[in-house]
C-alpha atoms as a PDB file:
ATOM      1  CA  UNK A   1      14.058-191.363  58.550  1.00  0.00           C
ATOM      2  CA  UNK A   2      10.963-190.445  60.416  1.00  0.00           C
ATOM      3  CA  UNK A   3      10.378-187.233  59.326  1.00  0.00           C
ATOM      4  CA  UNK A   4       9.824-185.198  55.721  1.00  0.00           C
ATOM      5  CA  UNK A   5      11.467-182.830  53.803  1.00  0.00           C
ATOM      6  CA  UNK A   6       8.662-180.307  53.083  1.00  0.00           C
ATOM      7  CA  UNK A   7       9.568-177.509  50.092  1.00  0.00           C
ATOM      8  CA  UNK A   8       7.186-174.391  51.042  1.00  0.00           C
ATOM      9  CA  UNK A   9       6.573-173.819  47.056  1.00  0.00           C
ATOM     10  CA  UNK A  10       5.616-177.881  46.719  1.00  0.00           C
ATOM     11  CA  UNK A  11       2.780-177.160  50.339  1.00  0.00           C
ATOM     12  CA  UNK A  12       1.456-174.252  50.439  1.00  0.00           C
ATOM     13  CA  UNK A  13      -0.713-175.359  53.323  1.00  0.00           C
ATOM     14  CA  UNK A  14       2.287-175.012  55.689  1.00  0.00           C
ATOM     15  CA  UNK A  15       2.762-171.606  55.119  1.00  0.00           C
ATOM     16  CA  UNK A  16       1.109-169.660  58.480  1.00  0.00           C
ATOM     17  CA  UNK A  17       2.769-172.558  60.743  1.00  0.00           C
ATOM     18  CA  UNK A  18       5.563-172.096  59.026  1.00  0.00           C
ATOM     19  CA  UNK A  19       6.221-168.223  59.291  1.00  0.00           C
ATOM     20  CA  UNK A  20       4.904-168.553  63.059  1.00  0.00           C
ATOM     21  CA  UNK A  21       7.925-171.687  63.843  1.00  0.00           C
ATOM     22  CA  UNK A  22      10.900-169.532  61.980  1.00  0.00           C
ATOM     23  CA  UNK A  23       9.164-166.638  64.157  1.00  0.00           C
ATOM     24  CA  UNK A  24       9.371-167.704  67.716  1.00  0.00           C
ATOM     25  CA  UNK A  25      13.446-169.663  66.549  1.00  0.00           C
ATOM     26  CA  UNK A  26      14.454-166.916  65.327  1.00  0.00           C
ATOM     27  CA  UNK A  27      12.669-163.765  66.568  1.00  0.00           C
ATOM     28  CA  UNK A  28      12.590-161.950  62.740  1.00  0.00           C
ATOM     29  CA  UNK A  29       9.464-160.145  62.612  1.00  0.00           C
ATOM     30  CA  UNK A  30       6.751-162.901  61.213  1.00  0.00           C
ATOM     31  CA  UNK A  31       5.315-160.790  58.565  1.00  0.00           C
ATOM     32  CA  UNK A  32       9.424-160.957  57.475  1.00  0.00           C
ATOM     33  CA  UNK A  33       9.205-164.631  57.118  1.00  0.00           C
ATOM     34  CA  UNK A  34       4.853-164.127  55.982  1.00  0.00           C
ATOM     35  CA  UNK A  35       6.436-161.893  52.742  1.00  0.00           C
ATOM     36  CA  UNK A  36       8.752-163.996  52.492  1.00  0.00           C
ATOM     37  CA  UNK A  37       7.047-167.049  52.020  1.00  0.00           C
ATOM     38  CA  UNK A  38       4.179-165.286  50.222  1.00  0.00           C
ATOM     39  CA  UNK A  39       6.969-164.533  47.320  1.00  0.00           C
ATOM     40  CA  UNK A  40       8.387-167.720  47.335  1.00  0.00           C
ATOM     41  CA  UNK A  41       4.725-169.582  46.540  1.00  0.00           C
ATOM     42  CA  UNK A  42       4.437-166.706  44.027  1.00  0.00           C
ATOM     43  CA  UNK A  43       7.027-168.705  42.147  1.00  0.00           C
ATOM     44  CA  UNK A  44       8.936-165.698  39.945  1.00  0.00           C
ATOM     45  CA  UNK A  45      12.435-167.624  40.712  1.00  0.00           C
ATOM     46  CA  UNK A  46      14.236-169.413  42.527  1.00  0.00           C
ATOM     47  CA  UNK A  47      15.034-167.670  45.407  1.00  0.00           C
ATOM     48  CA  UNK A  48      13.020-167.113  47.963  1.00  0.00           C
ATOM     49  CA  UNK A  49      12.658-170.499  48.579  1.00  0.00           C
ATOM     50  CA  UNK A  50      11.656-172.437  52.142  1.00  0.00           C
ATOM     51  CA  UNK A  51      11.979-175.471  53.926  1.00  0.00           C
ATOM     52  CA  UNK A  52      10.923-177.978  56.826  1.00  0.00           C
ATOM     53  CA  UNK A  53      11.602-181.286  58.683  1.00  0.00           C
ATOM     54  CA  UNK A  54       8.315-182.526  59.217  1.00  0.00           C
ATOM     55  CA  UNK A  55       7.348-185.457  61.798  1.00  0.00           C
ATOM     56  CA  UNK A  56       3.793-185.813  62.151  1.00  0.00           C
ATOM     57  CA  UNK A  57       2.474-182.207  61.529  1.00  0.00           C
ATOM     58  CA  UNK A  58       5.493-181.058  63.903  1.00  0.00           C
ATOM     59  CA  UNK A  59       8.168-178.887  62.159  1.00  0.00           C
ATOM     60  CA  UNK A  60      11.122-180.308  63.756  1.00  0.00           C
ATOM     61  CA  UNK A  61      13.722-178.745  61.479  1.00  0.00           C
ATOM     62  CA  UNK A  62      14.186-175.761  58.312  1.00  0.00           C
ATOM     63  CA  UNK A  63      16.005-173.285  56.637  1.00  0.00           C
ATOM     64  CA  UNK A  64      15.358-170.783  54.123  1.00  0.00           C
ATOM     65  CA  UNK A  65      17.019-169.612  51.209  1.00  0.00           C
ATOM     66  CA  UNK A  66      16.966-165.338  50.634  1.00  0.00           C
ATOM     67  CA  UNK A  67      19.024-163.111  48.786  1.00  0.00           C
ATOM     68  CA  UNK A  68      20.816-161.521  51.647  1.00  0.00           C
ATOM     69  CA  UNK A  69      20.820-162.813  55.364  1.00  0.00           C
ATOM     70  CA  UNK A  70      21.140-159.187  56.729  1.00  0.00           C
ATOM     71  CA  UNK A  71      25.199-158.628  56.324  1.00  0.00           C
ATOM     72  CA  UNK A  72      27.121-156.132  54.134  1.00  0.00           C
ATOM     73  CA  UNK A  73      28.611-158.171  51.164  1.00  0.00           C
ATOM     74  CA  UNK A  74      25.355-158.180  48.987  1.00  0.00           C
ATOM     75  CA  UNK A  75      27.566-159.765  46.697  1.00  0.00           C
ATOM     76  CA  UNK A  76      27.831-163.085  48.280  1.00  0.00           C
ATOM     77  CA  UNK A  77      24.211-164.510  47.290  1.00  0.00           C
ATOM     78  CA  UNK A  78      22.131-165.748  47.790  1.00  0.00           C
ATOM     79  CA  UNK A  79      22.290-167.130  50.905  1.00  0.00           C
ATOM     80  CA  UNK A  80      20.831-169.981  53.575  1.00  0.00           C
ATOM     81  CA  UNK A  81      19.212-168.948  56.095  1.00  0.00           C
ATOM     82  CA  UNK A  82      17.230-169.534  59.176  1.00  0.00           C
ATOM     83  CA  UNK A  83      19.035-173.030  59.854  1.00  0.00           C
ATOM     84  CA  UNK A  84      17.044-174.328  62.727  1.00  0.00           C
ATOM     85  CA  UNK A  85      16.619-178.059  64.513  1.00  0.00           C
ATOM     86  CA  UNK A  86      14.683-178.391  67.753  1.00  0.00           C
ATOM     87  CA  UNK A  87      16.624-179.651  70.120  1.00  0.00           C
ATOM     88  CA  UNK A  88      14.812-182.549  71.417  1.00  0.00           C
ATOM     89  CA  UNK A  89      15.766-183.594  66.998  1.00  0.00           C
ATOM     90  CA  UNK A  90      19.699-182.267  67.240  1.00  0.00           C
ATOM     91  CA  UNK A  91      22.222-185.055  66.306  1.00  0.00           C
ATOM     92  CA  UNK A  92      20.003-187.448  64.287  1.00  0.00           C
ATOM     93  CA  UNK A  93      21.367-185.611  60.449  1.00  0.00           C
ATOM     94  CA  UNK A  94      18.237-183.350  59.903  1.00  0.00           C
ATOM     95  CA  UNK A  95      19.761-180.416  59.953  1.00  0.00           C
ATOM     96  CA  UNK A  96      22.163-181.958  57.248  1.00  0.00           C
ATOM     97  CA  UNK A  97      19.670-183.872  55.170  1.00  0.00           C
ATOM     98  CA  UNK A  98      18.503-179.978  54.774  1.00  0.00           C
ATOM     99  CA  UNK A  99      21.341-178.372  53.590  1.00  0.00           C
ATOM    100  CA  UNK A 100      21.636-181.174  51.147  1.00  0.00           C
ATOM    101  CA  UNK A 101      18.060-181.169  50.007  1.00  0.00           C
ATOM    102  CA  UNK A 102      18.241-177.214  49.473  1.00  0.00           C
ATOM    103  CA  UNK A 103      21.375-177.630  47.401  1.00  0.00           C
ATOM    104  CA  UNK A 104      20.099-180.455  45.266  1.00  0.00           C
ATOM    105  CA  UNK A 105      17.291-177.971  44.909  1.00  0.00           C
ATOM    106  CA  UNK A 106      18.945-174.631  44.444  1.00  0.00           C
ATOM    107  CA  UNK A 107      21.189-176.635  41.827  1.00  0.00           C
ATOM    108  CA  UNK A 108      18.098-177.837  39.854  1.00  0.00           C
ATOM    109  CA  UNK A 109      17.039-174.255  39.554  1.00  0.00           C
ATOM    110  CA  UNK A 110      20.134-173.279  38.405  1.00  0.00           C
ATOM    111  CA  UNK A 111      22.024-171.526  41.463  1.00  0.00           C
ATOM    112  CA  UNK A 112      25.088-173.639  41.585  1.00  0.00           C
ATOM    113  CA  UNK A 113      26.509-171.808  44.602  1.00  0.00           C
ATOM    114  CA  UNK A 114      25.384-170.657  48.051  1.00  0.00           C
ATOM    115  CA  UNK A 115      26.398-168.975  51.346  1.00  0.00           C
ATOM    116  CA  UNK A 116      25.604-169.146  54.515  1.00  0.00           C
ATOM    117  CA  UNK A 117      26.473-166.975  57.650  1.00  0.00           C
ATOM    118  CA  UNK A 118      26.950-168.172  60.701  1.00  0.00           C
ATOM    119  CA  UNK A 119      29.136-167.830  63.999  1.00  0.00           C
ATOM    120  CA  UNK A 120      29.066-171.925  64.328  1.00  0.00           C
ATOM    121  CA  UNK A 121      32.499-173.558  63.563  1.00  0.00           C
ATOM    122  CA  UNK A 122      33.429-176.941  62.078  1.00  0.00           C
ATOM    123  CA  UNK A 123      29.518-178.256  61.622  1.00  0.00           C
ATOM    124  CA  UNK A 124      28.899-176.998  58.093  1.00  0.00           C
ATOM    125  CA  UNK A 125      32.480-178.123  56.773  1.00  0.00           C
ATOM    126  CA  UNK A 126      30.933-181.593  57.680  1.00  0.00           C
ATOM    127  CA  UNK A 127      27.995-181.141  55.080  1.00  0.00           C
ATOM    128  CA  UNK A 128      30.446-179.811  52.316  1.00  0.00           C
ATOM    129  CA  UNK A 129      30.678-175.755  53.198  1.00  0.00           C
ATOM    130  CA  UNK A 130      34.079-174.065  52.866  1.00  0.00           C
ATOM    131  CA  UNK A 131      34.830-171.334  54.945  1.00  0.00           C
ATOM    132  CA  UNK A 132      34.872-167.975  52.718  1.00  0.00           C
ATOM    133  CA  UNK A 133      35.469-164.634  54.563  1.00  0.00           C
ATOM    134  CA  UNK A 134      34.391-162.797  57.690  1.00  0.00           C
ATOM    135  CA  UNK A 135      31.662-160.478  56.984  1.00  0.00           C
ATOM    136  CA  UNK A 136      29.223-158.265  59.171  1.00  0.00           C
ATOM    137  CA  UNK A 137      25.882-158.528  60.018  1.00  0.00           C
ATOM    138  CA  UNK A 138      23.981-155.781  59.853  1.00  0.00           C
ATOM    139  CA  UNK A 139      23.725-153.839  62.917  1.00  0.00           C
ATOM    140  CA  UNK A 140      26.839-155.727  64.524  1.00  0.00           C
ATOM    141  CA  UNK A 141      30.104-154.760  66.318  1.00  0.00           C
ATOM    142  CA  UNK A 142      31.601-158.182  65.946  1.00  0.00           C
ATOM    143  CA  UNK A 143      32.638-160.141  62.201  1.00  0.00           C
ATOM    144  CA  UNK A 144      30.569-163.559  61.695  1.00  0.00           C
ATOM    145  CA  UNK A 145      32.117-166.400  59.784  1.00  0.00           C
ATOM    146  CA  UNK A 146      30.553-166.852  55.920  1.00  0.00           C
ATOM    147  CA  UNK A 147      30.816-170.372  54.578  1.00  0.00           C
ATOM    148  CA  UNK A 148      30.270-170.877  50.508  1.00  0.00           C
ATOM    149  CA  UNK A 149      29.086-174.080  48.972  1.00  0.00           C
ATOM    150  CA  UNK A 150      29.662-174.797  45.429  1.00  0.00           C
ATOM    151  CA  UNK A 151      27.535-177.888  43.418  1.00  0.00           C
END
Protein backbone atom coordinates (compact mmCIF):
# COMPACT_ATOMS: atom_id res chain seq x y z
CA UNK A 1 0.00 0.00 0.00
CA UNK A 2 1.41 3.32 -0.96
CA UNK A 3 -0.83 5.50 0.48
CA UNK A 4 -2.43 6.32 4.25
CA UNK A 5 -5.48 6.13 5.87
CA UNK A 6 -5.76 9.62 7.45
CA UNK A 7 -8.80 9.98 10.32
CA UNK A 8 -9.63 13.93 10.24
CA UNK A 9 -10.09 13.79 14.28
CA UNK A 10 -6.38 11.87 14.54
CA UNK A 11 -4.81 15.29 11.81
CA UNK A 12 -6.23 18.12 12.26
CA UNK A 13 -3.73 19.73 9.93
CA UNK A 14 -5.63 18.29 6.92
CA UNK A 15 -8.62 19.94 7.61
CA UNK A 16 -8.76 23.19 4.92
CA UNK A 17 -7.32 20.69 2.11
CA UNK A 18 -9.59 18.49 3.10
CA UNK A 19 -12.98 20.50 2.97
CA UNK A 20 -11.52 22.17 -0.36
CA UNK A 21 -10.90 18.15 -2.11
CA UNK A 22 -14.61 16.86 -0.89
CA UNK A 23 -15.55 20.48 -2.34
CA UNK A 24 -14.49 20.51 -5.91
CA UNK A 25 -15.63 15.98 -5.94
CA UNK A 26 -18.52 16.67 -4.81
CA UNK A 27 -19.72 20.26 -5.33
CA UNK A 28 -21.46 20.54 -1.48
CA UNK A 29 -20.93 23.96 -0.44
CA UNK A 30 -17.24 23.90 1.38
CA UNK A 31 -18.25 25.66 4.46
CA UNK A 32 -20.79 22.24 4.47
CA UNK A 33 -17.84 20.02 4.60
CA UNK A 34 -15.63 23.28 6.82
CA UNK A 35 -18.68 22.74 9.72
CA UNK A 36 -18.52 19.64 9.22
CA UNK A 37 -15.14 18.88 9.88
CA UNK A 38 -14.90 21.67 12.46
CA UNK A 39 -17.51 19.38 14.62
CA UNK A 40 -15.93 16.34 14.01
CA UNK A 41 -12.28 17.69 15.56
CA UNK A 42 -14.58 19.11 18.27
CA UNK A 43 -14.84 15.48 19.29
CA UNK A 44 -18.58 15.42 21.16
CA UNK A 45 -19.19 11.81 19.41
CA UNK A 46 -18.75 9.79 17.07
CA UNK A 47 -20.30 10.98 14.22
CA UNK A 48 -19.22 13.44 12.30
CA UNK A 49 -16.31 11.73 11.54
CA UNK A 50 -13.82 12.11 8.20
CA UNK A 51 -11.49 10.40 6.17
CA UNK A 52 -8.60 10.30 3.45
CA UNK A 53 -6.27 8.17 1.24
CA UNK A 54 -3.20 9.96 1.45
CA UNK A 55 -0.07 9.46 -1.02
CA UNK A 56 2.46 11.95 -0.50
CA UNK A 57 0.43 15.04 0.70
CA UNK A 58 -2.11 14.09 -2.26
CA UNK A 59 -5.63 13.05 -1.08
CA UNK A 60 -6.21 10.36 -3.47
CA UNK A 61 -9.28 8.87 -1.80
CA UNK A 62 -12.20 9.63 1.37
CA UNK A 63 -15.42 9.44 2.72
CA UNK A 64 -17.21 10.88 5.49
CA UNK A 65 -19.45 9.68 7.98
CA UNK A 66 -22.79 12.27 8.87
CA UNK A 67 -25.99 11.70 10.30
CA UNK A 68 -28.05 12.05 7.21
CA UNK A 69 -26.67 12.13 3.53
CA UNK A 70 -29.54 14.50 2.40
CA UNK A 71 -32.55 11.74 1.82
CA UNK A 72 -35.90 11.36 3.64
CA UNK A 73 -35.55 8.26 5.99
CA UNK A 74 -33.74 10.14 8.90
CA UNK A 75 -34.12 6.96 10.44
CA UNK A 76 -31.55 5.06 8.60
CA UNK A 77 -28.29 6.61 10.35
CA UNK A 78 -25.98 7.50 10.29
CA UNK A 79 -24.69 7.26 7.14
CA UNK A 80 -21.30 7.20 4.71
CA UNK A 81 -20.84 9.65 2.76
CA UNK A 82 -18.84 11.49 0.24
CA UNK A 83 -17.18 8.12 -1.13
CA UNK A 84 -14.65 9.47 -3.50
CA UNK A 85 -11.31 7.88 -5.40
CA UNK A 86 -9.52 9.88 -8.07
CA UNK A 87 -9.51 8.22 -10.93
CA UNK A 88 -6.00 8.06 -11.95
CA UNK A 89 -6.23 5.64 -8.00
CA UNK A 90 -9.69 3.61 -9.12
CA UNK A 91 -9.20 -0.23 -9.05
CA UNK A 92 -6.16 -0.57 -6.73
CA UNK A 93 -8.82 -1.35 -3.23
CA UNK A 94 -8.68 2.25 -1.75
CA UNK A 95 -11.90 2.98 -1.96
CA UNK A 96 -12.48 -0.42 -0.06
CA UNK A 97 -9.65 -0.27 2.42
CA UNK A 98 -11.98 2.94 3.39
CA UNK A 99 -15.11 1.56 3.94
CA UNK A 100 -13.37 -1.00 6.02
CA UNK A 101 -11.26 1.38 8.01
CA UNK A 102 -14.49 3.59 8.78
CA UNK A 103 -16.33 0.51 9.97
CA UNK A 104 -13.56 -0.82 12.13
CA UNK A 105 -13.78 2.73 13.37
CA UNK A 106 -17.44 3.49 13.65
CA UNK A 107 -17.55 -0.06 15.47
CA UNK A 108 -14.89 1.00 18.06
CA UNK A 109 -17.04 3.96 18.88
CA UNK A 110 -19.84 2.00 19.29
CA UNK A 111 -22.07 2.44 15.99
CA UNK A 112 -22.33 -1.13 14.95
CA UNK A 113 -24.33 -0.31 11.82
CA UNK A 114 -24.17 2.07 8.86
CA UNK A 115 -25.78 3.17 5.55
CA UNK A 116 -24.83 4.41 2.68
CA UNK A 117 -26.74 5.88 -0.40
CA UNK A 118 -25.80 5.51 -3.56
CA UNK A 119 -27.10 4.90 -7.26
CA UNK A 120 -23.84 2.46 -7.87
CA UNK A 121 -24.80 -1.29 -8.11
CA UNK A 122 -22.90 -4.46 -7.16
CA UNK A 123 -19.49 -2.50 -5.84
CA UNK A 124 -20.44 -2.10 -2.19
CA UNK A 125 -21.93 -5.77 -1.89
CA UNK A 126 -18.18 -6.58 -2.64
CA UNK A 127 -16.97 -4.75 0.64
CA UNK A 128 -19.80 -6.39 2.79
CA UNK A 129 -23.00 -3.81 2.19
CA UNK A 130 -26.47 -5.35 1.79
CA UNK A 131 -28.84 -3.69 -0.20
CA UNK A 132 -31.70 -2.15 2.19
CA UNK A 133 -34.48 -0.06 0.51
CA UNK A 134 -34.91 2.64 -2.10
CA UNK A 135 -35.08 5.95 -0.57
CA UNK A 136 -35.05 9.67 -1.91
CA UNK A 137 -32.68 12.19 -1.91
CA UNK A 138 -33.64 15.28 -1.07
CA UNK A 139 -34.68 17.42 -3.82
CA UNK A 140 -34.99 14.32 -6.29
CA UNK A 141 -37.60 12.93 -8.76
CA UNK A 142 -35.91 9.59 -9.03
CA UNK A 143 -35.42 6.69 -5.82
CA UNK A 144 -31.53 5.96 -5.07
CA UNK A 145 -30.49 2.57 -3.83
CA UNK A 146 -29.55 2.52 0.26
CA UNK A 147 -27.12 -0.21 1.23
CA UNK A 148 -26.80 -1.09 5.25
CA UNK A 149 -23.74 -2.60 6.79
CA UNK A 150 -23.90 -4.32 10.02
CA UNK A 151 -20.38 -5.17 12.26
Amino acid sequence: MDYEIIRLADSPKMKEQGARWFHEKWGIPLKAYEDSMEECLAKKGAVPQWYMAVEGSRIIGGMGVIENDYHDRKDLAPNVCAVYTEEDRRRRGIAGALLDYVCRDLDRQGIHTLYLLTDHTSFYERYGWEFLCMVRGDGETYMSRMYIHRM
